[in-house]
PDB file of N, CA and C in Angstrom:
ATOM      1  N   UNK A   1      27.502  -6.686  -0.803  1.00  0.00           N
ATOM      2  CA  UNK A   1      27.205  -7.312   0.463  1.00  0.00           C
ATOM      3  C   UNK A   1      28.504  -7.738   1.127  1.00  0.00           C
ATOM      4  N   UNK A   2      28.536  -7.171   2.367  1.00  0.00           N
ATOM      5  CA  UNK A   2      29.817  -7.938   3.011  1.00  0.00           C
ATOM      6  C   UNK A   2      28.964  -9.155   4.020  1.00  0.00           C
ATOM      7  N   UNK A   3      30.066 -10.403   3.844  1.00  0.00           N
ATOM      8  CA  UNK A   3      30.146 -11.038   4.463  1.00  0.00           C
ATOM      9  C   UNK A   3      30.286 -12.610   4.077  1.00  0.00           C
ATOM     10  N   UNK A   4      29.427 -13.434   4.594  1.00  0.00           N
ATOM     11  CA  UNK A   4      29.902 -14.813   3.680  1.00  0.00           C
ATOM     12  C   UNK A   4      29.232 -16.135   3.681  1.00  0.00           C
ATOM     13  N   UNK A   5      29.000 -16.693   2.548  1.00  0.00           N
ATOM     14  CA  UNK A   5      28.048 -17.654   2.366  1.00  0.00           C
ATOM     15  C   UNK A   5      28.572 -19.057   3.183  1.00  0.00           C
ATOM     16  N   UNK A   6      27.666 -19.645   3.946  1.00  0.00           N
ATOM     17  CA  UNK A   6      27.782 -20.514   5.245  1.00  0.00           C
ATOM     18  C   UNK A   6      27.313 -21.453   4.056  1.00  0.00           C
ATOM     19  N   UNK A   7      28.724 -22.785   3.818  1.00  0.00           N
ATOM     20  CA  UNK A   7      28.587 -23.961   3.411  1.00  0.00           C
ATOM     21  C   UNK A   7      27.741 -25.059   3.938  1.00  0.00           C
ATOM     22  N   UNK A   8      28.328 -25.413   5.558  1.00  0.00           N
ATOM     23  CA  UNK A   8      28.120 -26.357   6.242  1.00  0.00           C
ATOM     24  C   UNK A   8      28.184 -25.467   7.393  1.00  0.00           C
ATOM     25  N   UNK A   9      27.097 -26.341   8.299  1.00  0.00           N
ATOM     26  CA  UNK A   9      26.819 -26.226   9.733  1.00  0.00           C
ATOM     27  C   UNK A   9      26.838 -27.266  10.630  1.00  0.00           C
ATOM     28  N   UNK A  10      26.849 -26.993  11.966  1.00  0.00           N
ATOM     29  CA  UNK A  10      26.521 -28.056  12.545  1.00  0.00           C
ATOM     30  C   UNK A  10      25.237 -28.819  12.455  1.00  0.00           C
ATOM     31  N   UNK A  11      24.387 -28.523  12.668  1.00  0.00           N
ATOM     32  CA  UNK A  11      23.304 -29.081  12.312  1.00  0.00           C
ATOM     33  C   UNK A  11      22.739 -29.815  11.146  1.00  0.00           C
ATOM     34  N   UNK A  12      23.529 -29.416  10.321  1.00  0.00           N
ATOM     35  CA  UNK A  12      22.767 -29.329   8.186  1.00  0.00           C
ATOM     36  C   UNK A  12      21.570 -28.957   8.161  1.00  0.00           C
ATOM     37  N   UNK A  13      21.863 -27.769   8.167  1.00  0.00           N
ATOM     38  CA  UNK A  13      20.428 -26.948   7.896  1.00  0.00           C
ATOM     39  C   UNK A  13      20.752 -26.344   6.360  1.00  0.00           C
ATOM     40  N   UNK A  14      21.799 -26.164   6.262  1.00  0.00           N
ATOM     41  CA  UNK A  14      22.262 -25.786   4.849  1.00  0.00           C
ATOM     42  C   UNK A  14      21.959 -26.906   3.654  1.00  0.00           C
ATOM     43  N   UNK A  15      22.540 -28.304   4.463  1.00  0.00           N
ATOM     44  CA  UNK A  15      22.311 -29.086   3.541  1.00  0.00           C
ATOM     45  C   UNK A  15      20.786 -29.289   3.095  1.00  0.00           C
ATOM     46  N   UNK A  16      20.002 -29.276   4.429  1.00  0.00           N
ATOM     47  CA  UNK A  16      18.913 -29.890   4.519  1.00  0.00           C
ATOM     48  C   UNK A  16      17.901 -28.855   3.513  1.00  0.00           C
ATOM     49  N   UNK A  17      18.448 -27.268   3.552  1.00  0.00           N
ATOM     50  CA  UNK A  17      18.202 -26.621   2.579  1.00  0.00           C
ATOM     51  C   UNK A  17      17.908 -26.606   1.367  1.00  0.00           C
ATOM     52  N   UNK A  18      18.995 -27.540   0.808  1.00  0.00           N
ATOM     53  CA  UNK A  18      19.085 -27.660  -0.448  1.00  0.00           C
ATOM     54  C   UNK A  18      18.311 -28.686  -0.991  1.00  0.00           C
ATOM     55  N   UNK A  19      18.057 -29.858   0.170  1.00  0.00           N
ATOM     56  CA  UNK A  19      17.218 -30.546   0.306  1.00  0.00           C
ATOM     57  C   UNK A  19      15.903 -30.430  -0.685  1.00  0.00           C
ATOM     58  N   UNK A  20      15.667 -29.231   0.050  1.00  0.00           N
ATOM     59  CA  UNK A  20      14.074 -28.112  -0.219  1.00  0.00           C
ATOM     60  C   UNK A  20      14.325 -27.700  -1.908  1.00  0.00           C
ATOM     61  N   UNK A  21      15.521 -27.118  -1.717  1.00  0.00           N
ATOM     62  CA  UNK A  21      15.829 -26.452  -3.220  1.00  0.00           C
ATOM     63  C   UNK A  21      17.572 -26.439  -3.263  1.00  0.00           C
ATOM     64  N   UNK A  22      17.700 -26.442  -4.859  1.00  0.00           N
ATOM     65  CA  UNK A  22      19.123 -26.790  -4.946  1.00  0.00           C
ATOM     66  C   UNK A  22      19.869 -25.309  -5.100  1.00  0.00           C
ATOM     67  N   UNK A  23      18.683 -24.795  -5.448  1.00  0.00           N
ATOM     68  CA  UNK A  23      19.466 -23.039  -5.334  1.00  0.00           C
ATOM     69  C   UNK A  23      19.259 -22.200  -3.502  1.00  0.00           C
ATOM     70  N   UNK A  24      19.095 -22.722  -3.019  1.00  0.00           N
ATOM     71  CA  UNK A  24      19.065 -22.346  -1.518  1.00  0.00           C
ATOM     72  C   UNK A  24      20.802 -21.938  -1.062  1.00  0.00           C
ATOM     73  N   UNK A  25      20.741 -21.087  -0.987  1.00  0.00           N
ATOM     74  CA  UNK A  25      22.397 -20.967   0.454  1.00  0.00           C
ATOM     75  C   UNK A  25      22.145 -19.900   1.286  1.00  0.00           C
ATOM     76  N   UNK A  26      23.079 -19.998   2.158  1.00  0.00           N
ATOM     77  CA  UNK A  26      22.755 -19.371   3.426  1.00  0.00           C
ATOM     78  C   UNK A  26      23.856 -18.388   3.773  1.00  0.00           C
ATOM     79  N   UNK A  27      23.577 -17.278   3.818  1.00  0.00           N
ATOM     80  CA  UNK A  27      24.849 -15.705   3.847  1.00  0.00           C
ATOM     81  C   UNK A  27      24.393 -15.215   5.249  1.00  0.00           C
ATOM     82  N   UNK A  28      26.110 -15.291   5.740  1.00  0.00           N
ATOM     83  CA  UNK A  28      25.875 -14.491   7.235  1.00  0.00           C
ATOM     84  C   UNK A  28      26.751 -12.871   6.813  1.00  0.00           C
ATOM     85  N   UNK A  29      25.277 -12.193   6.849  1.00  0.00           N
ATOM     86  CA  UNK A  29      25.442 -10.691   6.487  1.00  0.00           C
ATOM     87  C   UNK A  29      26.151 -10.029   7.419  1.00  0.00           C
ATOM     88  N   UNK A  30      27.269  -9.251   7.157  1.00  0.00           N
ATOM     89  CA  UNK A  30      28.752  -8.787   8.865  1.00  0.00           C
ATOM     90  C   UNK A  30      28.016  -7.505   8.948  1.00  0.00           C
ATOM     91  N   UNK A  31      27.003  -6.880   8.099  1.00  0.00           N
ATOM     92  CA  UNK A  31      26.590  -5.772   8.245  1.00  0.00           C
ATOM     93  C   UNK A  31      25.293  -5.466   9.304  1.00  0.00           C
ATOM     94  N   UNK A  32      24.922  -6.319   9.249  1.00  0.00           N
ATOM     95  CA  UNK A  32      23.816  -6.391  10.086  1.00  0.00           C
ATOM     96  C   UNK A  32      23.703  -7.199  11.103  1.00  0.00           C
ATOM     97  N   UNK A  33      24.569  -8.424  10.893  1.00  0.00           N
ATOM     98  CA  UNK A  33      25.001  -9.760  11.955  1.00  0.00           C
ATOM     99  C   UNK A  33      23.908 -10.915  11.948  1.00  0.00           C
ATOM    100  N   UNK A  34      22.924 -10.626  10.441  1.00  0.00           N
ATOM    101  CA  UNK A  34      21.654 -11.404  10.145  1.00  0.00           C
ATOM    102  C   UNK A  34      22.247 -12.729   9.759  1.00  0.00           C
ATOM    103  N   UNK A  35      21.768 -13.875   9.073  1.00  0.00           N
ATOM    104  CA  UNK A  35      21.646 -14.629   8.435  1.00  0.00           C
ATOM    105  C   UNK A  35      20.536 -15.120   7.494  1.00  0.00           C
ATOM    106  N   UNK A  36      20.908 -15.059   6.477  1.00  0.00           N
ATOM    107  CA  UNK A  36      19.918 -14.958   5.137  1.00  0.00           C
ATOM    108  C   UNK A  36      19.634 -15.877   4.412  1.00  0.00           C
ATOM    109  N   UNK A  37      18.535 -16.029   3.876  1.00  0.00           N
ATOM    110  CA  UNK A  37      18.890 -17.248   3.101  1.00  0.00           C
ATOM    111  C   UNK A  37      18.357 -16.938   1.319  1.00  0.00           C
ATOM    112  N   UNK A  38      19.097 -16.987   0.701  1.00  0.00           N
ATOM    113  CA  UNK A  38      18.834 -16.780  -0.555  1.00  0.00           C
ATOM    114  C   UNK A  38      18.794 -17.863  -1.805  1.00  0.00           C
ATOM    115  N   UNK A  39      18.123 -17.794  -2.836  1.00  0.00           N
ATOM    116  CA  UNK A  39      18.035 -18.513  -4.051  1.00  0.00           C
ATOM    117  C   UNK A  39      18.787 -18.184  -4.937  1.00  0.00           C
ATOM    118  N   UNK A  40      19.951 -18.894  -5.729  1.00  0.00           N
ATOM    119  CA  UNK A  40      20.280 -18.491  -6.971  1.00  0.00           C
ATOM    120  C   UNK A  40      19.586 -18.597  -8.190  1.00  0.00           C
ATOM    121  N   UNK A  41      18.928 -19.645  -7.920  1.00  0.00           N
ATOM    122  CA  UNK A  41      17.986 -19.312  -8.991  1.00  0.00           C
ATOM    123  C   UNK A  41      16.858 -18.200  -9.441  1.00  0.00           C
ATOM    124  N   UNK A  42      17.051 -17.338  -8.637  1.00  0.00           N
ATOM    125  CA  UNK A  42      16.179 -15.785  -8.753  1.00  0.00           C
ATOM    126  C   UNK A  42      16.839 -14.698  -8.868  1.00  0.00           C
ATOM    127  N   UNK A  43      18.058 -15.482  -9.454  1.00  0.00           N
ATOM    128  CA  UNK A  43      18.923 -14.045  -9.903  1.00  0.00           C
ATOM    129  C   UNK A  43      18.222 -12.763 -10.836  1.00  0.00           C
ATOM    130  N   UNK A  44      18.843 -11.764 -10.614  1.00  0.00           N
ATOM    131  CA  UNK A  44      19.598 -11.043  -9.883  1.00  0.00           C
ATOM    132  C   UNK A  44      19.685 -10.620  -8.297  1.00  0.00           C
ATOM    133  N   UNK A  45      18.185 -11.011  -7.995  1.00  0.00           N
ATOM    134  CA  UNK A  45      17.682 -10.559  -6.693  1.00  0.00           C
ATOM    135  C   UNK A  45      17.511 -11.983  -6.083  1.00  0.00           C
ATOM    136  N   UNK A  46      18.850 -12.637  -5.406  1.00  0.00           N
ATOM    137  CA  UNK A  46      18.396 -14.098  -4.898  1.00  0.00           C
ATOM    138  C   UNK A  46      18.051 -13.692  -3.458  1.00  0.00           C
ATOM    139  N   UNK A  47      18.016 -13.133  -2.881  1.00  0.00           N
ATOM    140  CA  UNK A  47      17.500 -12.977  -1.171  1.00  0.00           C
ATOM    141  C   UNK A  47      16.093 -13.606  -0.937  1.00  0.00           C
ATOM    142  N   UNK A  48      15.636 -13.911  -0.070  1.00  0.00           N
ATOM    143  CA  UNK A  48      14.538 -14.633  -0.224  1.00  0.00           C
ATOM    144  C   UNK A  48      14.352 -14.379   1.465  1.00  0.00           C
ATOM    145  N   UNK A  49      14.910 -14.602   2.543  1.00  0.00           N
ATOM    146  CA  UNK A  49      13.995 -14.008   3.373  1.00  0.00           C
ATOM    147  C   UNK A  49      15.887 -13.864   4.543  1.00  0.00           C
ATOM    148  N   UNK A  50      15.823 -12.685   5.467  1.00  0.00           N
ATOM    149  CA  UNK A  50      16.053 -12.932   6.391  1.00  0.00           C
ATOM    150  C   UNK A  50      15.729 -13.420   7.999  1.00  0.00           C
ATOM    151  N   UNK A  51      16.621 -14.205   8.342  1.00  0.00           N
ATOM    152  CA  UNK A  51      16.035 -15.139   9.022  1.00  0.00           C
ATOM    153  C   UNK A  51      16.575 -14.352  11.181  1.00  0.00           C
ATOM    154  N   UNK A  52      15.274 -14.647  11.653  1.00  0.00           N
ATOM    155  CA  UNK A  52      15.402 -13.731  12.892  1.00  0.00           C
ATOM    156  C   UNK A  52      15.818 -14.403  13.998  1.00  0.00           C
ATOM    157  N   UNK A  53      16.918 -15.838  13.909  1.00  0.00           N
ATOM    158  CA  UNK A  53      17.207 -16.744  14.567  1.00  0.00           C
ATOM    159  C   UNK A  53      18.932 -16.012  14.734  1.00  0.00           C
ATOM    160  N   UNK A  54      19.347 -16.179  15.683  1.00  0.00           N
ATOM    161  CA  UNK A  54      21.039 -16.075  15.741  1.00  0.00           C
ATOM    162  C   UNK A  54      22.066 -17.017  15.726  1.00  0.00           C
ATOM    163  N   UNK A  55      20.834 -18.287  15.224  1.00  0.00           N
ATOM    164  CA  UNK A  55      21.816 -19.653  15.037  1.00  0.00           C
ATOM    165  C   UNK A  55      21.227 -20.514  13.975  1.00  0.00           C
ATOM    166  N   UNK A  56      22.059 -21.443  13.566  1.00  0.00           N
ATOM    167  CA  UNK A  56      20.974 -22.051  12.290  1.00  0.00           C
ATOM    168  C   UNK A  56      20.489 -23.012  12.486  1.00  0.00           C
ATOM    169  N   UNK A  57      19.235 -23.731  12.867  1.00  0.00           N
ATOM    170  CA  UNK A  57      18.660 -24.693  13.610  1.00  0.00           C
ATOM    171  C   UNK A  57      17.475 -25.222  12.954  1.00  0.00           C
ATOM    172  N   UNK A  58      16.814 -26.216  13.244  1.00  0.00           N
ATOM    173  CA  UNK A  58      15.625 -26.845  13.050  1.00  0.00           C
ATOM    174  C   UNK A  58      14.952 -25.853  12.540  1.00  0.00           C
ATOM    175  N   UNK A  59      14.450 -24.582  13.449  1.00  0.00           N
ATOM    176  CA  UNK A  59      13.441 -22.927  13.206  1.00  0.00           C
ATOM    177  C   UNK A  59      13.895 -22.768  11.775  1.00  0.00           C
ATOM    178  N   UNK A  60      15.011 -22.651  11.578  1.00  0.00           N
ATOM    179  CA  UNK A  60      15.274 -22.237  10.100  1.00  0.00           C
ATOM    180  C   UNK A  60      15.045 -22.602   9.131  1.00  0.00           C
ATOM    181  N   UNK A  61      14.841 -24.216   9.121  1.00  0.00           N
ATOM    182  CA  UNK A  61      14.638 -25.044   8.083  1.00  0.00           C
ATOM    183  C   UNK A  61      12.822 -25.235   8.000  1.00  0.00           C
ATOM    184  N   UNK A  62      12.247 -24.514   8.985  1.00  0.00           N
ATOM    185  CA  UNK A  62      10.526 -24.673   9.430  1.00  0.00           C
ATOM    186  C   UNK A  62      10.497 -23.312   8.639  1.00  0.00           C
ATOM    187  N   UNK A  63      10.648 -22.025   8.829  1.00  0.00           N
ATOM    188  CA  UNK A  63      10.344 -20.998   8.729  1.00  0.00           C
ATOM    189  C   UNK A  63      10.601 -20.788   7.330  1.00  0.00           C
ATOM    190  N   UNK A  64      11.789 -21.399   6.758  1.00  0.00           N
ATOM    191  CA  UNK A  64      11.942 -21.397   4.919  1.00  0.00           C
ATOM    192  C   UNK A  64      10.593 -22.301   4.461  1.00  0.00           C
ATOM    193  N   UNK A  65      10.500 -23.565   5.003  1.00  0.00           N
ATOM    194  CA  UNK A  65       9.492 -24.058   4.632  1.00  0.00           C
ATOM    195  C   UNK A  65       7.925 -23.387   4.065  1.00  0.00           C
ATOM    196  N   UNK A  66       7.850 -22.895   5.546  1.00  0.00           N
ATOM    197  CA  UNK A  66       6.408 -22.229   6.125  1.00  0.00           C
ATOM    198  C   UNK A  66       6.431 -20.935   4.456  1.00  0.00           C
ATOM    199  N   UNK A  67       7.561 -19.957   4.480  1.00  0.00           N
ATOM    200  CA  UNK A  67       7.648 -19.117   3.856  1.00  0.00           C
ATOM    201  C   UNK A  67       7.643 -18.946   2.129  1.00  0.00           C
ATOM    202  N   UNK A  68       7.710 -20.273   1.704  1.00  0.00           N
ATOM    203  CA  UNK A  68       8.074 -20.861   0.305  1.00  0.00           C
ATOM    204  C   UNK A  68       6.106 -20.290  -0.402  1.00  0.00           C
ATOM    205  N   UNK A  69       6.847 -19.875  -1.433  1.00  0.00           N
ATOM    206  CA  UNK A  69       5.593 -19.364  -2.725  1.00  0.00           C
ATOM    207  C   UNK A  69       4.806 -20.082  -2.648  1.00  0.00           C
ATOM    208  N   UNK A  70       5.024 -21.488  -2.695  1.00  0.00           N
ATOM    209  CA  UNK A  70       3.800 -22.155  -3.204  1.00  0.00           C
ATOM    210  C   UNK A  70       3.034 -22.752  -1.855  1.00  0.00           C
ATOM    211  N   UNK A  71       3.338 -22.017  -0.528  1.00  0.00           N
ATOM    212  CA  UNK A  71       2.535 -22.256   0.292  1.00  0.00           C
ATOM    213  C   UNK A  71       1.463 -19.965   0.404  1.00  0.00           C
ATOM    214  N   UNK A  72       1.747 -19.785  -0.660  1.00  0.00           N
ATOM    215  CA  UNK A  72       1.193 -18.168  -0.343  1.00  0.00           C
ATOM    216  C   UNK A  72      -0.755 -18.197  -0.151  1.00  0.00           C
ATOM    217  N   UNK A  73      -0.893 -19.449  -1.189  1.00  0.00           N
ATOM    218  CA  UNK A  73      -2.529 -19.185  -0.689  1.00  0.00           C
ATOM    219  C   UNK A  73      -3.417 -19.293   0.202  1.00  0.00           C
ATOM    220  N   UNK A  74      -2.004 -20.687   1.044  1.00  0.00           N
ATOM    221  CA  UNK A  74      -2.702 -21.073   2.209  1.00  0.00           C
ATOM    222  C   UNK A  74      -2.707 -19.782   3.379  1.00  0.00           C
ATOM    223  N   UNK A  75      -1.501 -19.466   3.048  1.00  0.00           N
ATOM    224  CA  UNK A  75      -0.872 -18.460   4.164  1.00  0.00           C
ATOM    225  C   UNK A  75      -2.057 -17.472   4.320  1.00  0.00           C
ATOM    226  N   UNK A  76      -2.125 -16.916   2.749  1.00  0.00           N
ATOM    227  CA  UNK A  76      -3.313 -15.653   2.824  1.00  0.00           C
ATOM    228  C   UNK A  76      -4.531 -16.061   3.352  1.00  0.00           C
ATOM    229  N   UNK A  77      -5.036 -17.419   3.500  1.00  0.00           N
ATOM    230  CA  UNK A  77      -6.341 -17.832   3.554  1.00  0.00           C
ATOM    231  C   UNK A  77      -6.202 -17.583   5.012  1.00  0.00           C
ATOM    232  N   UNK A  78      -5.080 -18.388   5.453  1.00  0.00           N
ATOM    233  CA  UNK A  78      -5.156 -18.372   7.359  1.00  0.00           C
ATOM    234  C   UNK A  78      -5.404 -17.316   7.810  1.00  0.00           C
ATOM    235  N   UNK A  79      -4.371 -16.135   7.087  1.00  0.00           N
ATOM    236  CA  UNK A  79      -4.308 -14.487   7.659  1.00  0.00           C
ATOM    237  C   UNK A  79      -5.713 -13.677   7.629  1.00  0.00           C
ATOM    238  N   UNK A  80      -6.139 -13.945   6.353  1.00  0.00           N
ATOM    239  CA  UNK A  80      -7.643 -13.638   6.723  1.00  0.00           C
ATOM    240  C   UNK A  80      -8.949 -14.437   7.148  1.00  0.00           C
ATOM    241  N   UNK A  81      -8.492 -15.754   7.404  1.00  0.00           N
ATOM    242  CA  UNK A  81      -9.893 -16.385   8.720  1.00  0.00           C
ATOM    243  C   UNK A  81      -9.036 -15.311  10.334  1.00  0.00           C
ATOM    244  N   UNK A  82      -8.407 -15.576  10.215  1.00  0.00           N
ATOM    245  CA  UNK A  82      -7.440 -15.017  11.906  1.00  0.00           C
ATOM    246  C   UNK A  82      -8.178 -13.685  12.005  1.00  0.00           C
ATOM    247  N   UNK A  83      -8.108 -12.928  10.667  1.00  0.00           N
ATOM    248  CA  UNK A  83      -8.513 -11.392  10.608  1.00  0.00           C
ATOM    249  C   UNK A  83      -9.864 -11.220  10.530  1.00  0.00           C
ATOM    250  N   UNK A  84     -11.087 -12.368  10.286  1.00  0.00           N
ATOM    251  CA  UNK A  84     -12.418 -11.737  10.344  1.00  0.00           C
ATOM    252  C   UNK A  84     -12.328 -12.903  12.296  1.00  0.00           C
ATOM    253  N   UNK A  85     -11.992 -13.608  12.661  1.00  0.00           N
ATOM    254  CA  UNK A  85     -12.002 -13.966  13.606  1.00  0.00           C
ATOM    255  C   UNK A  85     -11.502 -12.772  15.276  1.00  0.00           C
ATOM    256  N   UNK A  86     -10.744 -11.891  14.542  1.00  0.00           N
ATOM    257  CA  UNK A  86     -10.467 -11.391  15.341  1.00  0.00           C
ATOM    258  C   UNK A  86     -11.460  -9.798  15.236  1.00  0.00           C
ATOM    259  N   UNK A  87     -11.501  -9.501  14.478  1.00  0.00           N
ATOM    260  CA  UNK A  87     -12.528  -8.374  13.788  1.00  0.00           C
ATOM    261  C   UNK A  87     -14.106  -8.728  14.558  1.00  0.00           C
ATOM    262  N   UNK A  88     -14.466 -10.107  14.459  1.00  0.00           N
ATOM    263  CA  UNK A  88     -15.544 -10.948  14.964  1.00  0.00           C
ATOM    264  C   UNK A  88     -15.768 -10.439  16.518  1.00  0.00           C
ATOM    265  N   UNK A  89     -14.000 -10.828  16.881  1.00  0.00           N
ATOM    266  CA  UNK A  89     -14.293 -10.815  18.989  1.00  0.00           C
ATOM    267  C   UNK A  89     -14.507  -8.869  18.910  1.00  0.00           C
ATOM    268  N   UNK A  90     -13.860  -8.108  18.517  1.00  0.00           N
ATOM    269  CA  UNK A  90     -13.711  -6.631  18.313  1.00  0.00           C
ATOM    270  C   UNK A  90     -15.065  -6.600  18.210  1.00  0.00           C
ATOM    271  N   UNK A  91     -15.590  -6.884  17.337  1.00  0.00           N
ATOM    272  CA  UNK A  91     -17.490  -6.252  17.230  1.00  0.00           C
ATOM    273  C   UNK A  91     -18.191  -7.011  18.512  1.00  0.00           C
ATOM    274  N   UNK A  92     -17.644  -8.340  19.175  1.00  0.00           N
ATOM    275  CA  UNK A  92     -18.487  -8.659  20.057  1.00  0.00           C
ATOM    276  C   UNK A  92     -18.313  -7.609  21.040  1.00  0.00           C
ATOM    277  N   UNK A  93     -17.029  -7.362  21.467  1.00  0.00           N
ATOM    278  CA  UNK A  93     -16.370  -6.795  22.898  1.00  0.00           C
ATOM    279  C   UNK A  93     -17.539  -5.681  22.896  1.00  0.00           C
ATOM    280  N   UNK A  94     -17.494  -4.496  21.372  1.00  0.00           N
ATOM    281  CA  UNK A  94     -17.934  -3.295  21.584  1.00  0.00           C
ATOM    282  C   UNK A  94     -19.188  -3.382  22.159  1.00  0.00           C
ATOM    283  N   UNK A  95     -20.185  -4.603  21.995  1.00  0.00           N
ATOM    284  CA  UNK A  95     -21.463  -4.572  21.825  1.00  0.00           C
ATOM    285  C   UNK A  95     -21.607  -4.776  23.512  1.00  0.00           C
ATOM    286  N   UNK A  96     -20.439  -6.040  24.284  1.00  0.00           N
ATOM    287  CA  UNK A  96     -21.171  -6.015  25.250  1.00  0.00           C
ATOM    288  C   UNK A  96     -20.722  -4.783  25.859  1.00  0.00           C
ATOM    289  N   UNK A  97     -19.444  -4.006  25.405  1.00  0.00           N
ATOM    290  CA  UNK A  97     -19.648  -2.961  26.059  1.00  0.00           C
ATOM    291  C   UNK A  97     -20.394  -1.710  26.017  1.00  0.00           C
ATOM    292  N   UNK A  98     -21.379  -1.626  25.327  1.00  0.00           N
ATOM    293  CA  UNK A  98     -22.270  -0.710  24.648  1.00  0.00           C
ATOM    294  C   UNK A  98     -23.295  -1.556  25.687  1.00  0.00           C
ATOM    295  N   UNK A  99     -23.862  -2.644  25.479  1.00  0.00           N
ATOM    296  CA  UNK A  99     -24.917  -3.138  26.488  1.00  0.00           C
ATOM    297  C   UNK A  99     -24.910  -2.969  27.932  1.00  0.00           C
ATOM    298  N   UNK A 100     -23.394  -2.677  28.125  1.00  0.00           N
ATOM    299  CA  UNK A 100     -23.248  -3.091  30.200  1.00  0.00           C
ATOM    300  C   UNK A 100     -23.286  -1.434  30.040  1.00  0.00           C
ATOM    301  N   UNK A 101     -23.175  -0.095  29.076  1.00  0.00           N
ATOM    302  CA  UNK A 101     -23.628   1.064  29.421  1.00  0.00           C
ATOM    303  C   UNK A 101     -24.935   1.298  29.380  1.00  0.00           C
ATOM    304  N   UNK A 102     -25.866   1.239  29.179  1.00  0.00           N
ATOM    305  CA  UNK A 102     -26.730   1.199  29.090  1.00  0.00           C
ATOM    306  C   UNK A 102     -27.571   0.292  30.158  1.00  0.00           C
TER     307      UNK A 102
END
């Protein structure tokens, strides 16, 4: 990987990181111009998510949050109420549009 692990920021989002977890740091990748945030404690493979912000801010420290394992059941639960909710309006739409042909 080229590039280089971001100690301190203006903000302390790094710190506030670690906050969360003590293996948290934050790599600004020169290859891609991303910023990443990875675990050492999941070595060999510490990457853990890249982050789609171009600065390191409040969003960053929400979106690691939001993204953390031990929020995965809630996550899946939301994704599929959202998905029979939306599946739901899809079968309504067809019907009234099947009714206004007719």
């Amino acid at each position: 990987m080229i590039g280089r692990v971001i100690d301190d920021d203006m903000f302390g989002v790094c710190r506030r990181l670690k906050s969360i977890d003590d293996g948290y740091f934050v790599f600004l990748n020169y290859k891609t111009g991303k910023f990443e945030v990875h675990n050492r404690n999941d070595a060999p493979h510490t990457l853990c998510l890249v982050l789609q912000y171009d600065v390191l801010d409040e969003r960053t420290v929400r979106h690691v949050l939001y993204t953390r394992a031990e929020r995965a059941r809630e996550t899946l639960e939301r994704m599929e109420r959202e998905n029979a909710r939306l599946d739901a309006e899809r079968r309504h739409r067809t019907i009234q549009k099947l009714a206004a042909a007719f």
